[in-house]
N, C-alpha and C. Protein backbone atom coordinates (compact mmCIF):
# COMPACT_ATOMS: atom_id res chain seq x y z
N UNK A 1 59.71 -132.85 204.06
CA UNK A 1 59.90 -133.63 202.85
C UNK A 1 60.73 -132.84 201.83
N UNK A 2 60.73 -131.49 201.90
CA UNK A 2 61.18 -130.46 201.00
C UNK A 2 62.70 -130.65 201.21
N UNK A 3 63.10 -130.30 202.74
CA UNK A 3 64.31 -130.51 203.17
C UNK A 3 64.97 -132.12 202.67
N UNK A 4 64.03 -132.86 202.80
CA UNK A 4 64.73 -134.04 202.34
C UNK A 4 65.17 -134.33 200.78
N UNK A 5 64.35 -133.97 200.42
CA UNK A 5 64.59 -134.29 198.50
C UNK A 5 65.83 -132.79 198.24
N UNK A 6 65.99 -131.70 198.71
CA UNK A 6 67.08 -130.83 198.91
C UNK A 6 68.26 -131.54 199.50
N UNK A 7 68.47 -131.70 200.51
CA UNK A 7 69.82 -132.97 200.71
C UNK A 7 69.67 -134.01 200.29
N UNK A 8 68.79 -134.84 199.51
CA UNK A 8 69.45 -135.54 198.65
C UNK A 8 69.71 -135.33 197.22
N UNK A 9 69.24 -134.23 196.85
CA UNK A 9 69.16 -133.36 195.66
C UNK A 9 71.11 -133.02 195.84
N UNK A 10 71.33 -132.33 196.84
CA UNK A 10 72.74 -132.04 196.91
C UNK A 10 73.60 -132.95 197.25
N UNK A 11 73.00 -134.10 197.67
CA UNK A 11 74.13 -135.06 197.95
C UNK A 11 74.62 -135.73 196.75
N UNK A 12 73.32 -136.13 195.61
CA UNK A 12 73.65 -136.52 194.40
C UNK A 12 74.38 -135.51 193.79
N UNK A 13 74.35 -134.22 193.72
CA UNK A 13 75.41 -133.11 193.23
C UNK A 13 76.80 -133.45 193.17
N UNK A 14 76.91 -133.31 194.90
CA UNK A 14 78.12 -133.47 195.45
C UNK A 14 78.92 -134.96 194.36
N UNK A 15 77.93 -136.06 194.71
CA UNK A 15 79.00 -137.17 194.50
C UNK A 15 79.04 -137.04 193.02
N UNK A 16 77.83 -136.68 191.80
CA UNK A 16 78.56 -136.29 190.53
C UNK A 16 79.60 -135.44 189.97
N UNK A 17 79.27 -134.63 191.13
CA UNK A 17 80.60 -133.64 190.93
C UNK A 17 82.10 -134.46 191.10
N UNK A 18 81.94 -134.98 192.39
CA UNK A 18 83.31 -136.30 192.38
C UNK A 18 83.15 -137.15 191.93
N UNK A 19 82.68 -137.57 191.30
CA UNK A 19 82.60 -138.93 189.89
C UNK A 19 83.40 -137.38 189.21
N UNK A 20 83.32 -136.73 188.36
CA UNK A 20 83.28 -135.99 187.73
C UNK A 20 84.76 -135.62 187.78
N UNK A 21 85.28 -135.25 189.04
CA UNK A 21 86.63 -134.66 189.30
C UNK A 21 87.61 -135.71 189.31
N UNK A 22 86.75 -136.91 189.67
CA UNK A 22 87.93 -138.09 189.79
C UNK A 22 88.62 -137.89 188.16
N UNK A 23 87.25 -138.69 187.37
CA UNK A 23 87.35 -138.97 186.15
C UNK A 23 88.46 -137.81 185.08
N UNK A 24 87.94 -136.94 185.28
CA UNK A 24 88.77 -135.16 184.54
C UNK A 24 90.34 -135.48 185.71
N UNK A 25 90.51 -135.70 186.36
CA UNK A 25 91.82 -136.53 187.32
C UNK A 25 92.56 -137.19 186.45
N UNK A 26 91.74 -138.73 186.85
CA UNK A 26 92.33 -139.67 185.64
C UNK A 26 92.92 -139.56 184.41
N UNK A 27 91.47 -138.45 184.00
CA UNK A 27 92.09 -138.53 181.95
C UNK A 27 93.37 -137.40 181.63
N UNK A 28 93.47 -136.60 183.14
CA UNK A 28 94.63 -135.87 182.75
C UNK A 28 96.01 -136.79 183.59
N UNK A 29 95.84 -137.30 184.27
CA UNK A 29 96.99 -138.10 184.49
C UNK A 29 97.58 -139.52 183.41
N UNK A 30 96.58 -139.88 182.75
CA UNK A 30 96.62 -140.91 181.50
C UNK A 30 97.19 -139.60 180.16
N UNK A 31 96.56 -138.93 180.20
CA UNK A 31 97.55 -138.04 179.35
C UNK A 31 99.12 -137.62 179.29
N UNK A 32 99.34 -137.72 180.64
CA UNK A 32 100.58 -137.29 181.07
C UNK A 32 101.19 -138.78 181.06
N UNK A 33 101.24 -139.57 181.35
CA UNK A 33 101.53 -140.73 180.89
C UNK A 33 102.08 -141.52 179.58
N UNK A 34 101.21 -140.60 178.66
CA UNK A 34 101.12 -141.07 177.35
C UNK A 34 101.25 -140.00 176.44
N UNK A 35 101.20 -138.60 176.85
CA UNK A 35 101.62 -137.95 175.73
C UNK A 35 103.29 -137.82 176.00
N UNK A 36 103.48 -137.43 174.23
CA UNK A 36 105.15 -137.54 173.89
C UNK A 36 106.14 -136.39 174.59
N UNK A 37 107.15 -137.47 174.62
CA UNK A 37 107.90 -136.45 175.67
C UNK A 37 108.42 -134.78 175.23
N UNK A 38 108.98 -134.11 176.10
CA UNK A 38 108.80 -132.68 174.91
C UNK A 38 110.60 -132.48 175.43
N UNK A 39 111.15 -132.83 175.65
CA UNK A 39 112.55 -132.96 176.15
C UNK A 39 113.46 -133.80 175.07
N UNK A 40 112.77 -134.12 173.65
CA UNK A 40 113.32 -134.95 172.74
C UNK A 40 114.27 -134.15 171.52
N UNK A 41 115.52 -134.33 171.36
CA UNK A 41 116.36 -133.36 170.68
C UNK A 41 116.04 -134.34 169.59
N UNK A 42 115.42 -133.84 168.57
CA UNK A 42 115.30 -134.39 166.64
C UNK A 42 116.99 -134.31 166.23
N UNK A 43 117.57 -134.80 165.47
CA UNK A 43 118.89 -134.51 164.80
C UNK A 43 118.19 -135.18 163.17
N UNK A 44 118.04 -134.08 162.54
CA UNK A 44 117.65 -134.35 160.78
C UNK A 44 118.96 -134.95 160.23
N UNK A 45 120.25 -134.25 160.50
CA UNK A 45 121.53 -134.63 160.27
C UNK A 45 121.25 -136.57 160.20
N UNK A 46 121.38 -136.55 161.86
CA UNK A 46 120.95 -138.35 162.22
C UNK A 46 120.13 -138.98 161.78
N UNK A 47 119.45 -138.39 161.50
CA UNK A 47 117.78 -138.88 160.81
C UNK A 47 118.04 -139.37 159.10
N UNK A 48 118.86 -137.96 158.46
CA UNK A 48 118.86 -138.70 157.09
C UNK A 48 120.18 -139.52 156.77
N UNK A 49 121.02 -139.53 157.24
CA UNK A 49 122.70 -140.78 157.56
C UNK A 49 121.85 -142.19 157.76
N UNK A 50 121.38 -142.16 159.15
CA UNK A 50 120.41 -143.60 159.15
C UNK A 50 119.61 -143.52 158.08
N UNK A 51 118.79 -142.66 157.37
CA UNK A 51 118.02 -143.33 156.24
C UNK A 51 118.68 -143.60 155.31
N UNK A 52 119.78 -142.76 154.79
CA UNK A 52 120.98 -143.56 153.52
C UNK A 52 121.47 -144.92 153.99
N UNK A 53 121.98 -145.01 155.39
CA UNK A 53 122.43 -146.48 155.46
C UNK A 53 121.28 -147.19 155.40
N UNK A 54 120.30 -147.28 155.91
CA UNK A 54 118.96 -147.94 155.53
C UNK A 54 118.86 -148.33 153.92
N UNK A 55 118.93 -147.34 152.91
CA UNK A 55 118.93 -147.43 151.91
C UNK A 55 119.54 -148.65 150.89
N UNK A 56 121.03 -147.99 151.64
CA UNK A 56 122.29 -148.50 151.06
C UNK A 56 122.37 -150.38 151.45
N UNK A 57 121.19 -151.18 151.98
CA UNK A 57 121.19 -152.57 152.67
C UNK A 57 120.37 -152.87 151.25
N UNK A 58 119.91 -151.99 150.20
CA UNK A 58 119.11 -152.98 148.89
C UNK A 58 120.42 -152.68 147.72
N UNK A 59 121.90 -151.94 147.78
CA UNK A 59 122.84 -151.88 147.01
C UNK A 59 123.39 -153.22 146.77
N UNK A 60 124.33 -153.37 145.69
CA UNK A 60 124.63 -154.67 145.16
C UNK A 60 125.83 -154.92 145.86
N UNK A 61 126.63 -155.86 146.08
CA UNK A 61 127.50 -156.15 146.65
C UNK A 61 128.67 -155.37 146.63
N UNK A 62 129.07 -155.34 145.47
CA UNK A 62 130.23 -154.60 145.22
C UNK A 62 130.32 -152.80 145.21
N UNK A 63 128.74 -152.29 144.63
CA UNK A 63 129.25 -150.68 145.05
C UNK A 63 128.81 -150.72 146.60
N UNK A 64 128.39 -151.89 147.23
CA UNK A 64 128.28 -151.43 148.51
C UNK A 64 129.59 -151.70 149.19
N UNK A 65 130.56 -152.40 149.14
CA UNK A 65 132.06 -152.67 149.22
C UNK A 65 132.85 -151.97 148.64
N UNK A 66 132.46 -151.57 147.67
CA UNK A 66 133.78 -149.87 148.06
C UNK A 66 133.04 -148.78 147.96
N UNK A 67 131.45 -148.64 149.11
CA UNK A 67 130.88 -147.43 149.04
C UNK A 67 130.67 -146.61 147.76
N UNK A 68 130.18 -147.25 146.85
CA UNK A 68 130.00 -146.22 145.72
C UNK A 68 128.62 -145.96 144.86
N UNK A 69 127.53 -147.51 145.95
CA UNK A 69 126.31 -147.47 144.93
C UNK A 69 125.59 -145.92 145.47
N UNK A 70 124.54 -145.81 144.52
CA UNK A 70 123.63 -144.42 144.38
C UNK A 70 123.21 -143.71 145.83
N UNK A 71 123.33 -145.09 147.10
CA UNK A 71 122.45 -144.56 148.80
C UNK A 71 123.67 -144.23 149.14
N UNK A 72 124.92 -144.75 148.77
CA UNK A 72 126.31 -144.46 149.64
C UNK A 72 126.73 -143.36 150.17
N UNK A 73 127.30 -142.75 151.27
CA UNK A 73 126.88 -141.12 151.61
C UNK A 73 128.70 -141.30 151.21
N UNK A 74 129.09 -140.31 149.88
CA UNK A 74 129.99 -139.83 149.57
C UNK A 74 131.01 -139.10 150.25
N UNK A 75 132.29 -139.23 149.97
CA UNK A 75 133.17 -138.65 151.02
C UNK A 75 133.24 -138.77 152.60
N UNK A 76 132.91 -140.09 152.74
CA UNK A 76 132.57 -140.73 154.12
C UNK A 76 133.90 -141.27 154.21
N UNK A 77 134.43 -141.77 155.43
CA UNK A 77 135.41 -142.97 155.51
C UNK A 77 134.57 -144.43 156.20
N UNK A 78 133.69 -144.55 155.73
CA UNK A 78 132.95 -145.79 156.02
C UNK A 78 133.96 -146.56 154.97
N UNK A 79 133.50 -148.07 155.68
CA UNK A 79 134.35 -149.17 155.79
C UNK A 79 133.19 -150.57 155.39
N UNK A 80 132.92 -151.19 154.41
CA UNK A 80 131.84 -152.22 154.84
C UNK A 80 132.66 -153.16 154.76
N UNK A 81 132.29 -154.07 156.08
CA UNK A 81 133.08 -155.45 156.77
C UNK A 81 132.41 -156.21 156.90
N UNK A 82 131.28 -156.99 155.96
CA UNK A 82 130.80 -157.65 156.08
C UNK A 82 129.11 -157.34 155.76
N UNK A 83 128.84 -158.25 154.48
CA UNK A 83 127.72 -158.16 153.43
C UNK A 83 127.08 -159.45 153.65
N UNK A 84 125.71 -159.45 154.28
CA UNK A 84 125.42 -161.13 154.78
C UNK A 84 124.23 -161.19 153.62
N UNK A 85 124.13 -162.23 153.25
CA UNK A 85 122.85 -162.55 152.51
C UNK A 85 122.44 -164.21 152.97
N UNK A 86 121.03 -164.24 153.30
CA UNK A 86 120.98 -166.23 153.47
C UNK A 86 119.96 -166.16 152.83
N UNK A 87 119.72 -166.74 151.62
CA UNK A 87 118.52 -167.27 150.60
C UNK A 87 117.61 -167.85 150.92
N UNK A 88 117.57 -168.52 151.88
CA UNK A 88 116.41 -169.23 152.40
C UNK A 88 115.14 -168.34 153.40
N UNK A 89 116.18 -167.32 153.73
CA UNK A 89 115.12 -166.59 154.65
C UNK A 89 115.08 -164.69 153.82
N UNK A 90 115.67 -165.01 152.71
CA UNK A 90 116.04 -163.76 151.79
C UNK A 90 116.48 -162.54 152.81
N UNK A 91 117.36 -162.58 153.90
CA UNK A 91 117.78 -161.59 154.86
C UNK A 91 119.25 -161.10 154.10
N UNK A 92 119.05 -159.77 154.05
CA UNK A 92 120.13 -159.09 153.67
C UNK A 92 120.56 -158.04 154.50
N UNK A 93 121.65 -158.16 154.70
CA UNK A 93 122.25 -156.85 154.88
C UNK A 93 123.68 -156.80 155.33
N UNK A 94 124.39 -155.57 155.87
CA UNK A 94 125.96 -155.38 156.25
C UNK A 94 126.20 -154.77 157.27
N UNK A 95 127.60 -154.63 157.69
CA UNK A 95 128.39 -153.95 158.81
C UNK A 95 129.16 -152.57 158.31
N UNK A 96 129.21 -152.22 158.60
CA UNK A 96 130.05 -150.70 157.92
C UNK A 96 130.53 -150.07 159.59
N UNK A 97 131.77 -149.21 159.24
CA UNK A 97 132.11 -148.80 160.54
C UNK A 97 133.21 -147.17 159.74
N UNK A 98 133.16 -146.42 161.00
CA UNK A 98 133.88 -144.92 160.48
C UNK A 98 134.56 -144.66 161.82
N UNK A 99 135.76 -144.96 161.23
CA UNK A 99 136.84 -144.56 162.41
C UNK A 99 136.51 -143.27 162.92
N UNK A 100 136.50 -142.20 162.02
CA UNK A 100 136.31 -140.78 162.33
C UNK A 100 135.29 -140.60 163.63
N UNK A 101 134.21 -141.23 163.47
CA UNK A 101 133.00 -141.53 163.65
C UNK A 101 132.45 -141.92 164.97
N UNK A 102 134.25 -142.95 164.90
CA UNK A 102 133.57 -144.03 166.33
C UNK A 102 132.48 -145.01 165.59
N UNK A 103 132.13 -145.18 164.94
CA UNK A 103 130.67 -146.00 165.41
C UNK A 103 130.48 -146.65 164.24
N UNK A 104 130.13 -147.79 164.56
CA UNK A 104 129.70 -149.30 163.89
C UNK A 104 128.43 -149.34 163.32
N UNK A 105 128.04 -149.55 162.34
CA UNK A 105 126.55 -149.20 161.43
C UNK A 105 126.40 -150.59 161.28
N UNK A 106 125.24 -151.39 161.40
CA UNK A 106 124.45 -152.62 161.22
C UNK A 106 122.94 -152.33 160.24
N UNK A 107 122.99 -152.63 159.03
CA UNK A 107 121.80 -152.09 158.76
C UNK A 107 121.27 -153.30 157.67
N UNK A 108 119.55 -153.71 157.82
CA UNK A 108 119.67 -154.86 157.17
C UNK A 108 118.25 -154.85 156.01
N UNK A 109 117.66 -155.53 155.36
CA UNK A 109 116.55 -155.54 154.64
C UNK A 109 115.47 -155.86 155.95
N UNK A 110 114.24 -154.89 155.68
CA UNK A 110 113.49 -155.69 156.61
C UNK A 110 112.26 -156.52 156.38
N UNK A 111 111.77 -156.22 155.18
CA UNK A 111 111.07 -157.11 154.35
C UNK A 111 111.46 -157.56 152.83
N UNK A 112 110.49 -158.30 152.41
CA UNK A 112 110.62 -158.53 151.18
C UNK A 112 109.38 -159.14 151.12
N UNK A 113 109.09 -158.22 149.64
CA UNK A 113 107.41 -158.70 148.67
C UNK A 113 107.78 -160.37 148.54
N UNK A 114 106.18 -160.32 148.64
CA UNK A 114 105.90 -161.91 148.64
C UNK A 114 105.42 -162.02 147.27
């Protein structure tokens, strides 16, 4: 009887132990899954240009058409080609583009207080 409650004493071991290893398995493979990648190059440069043009989508029409309101990033050769506003759905925003640059900027309001 001794021998018996001993193998099953160790058999329940055994399989908590693998409940156990699965689980510590799982939660490190769901980690790896889900934690952030570490291969990600930050550019602060990129980071604060997009937040001025971000900015520059609550400027008034005109210093935003010849680049001059307060978000406008100075000494740029940005270009704005187009300032959309539709009143009904209060959506604002523009096109800007920098030859130098290559590259076409779209940047728009994304809310508005109710």
């Amino acid at each position: 009887l001794a021998l018996l409650v001993a193998v099953a004493l160790c058999a329940s071991v055994n399989a908590a132990t693998v409940s156990l290893t699965s689980a510590l398995r799982l939660h490190e493979q769901e980690e790896r899954e889900t934690a952030p990648p570490t291969n990600v190059n930050f550019n602060v440069t990129l980071a604060l240009r997009s937040l001025y043009f971000a900015y520059a989508a609550f400027c008034a029409d005109e210093p935003l058409q010849t680049w001059s309101c307060q978000w406008c990033l100075p000494g740029r050769d940005y270009v704005t080609r187009a300032i959309v506003f539709d009143n009904s759905t209060h959506v604002r925003g523009y096109v800007a583009y920098s030859r130098a640059e290559k590259t076409v900027y779209v940047s728009f309001l994304g809310s508005v207080d109710v």
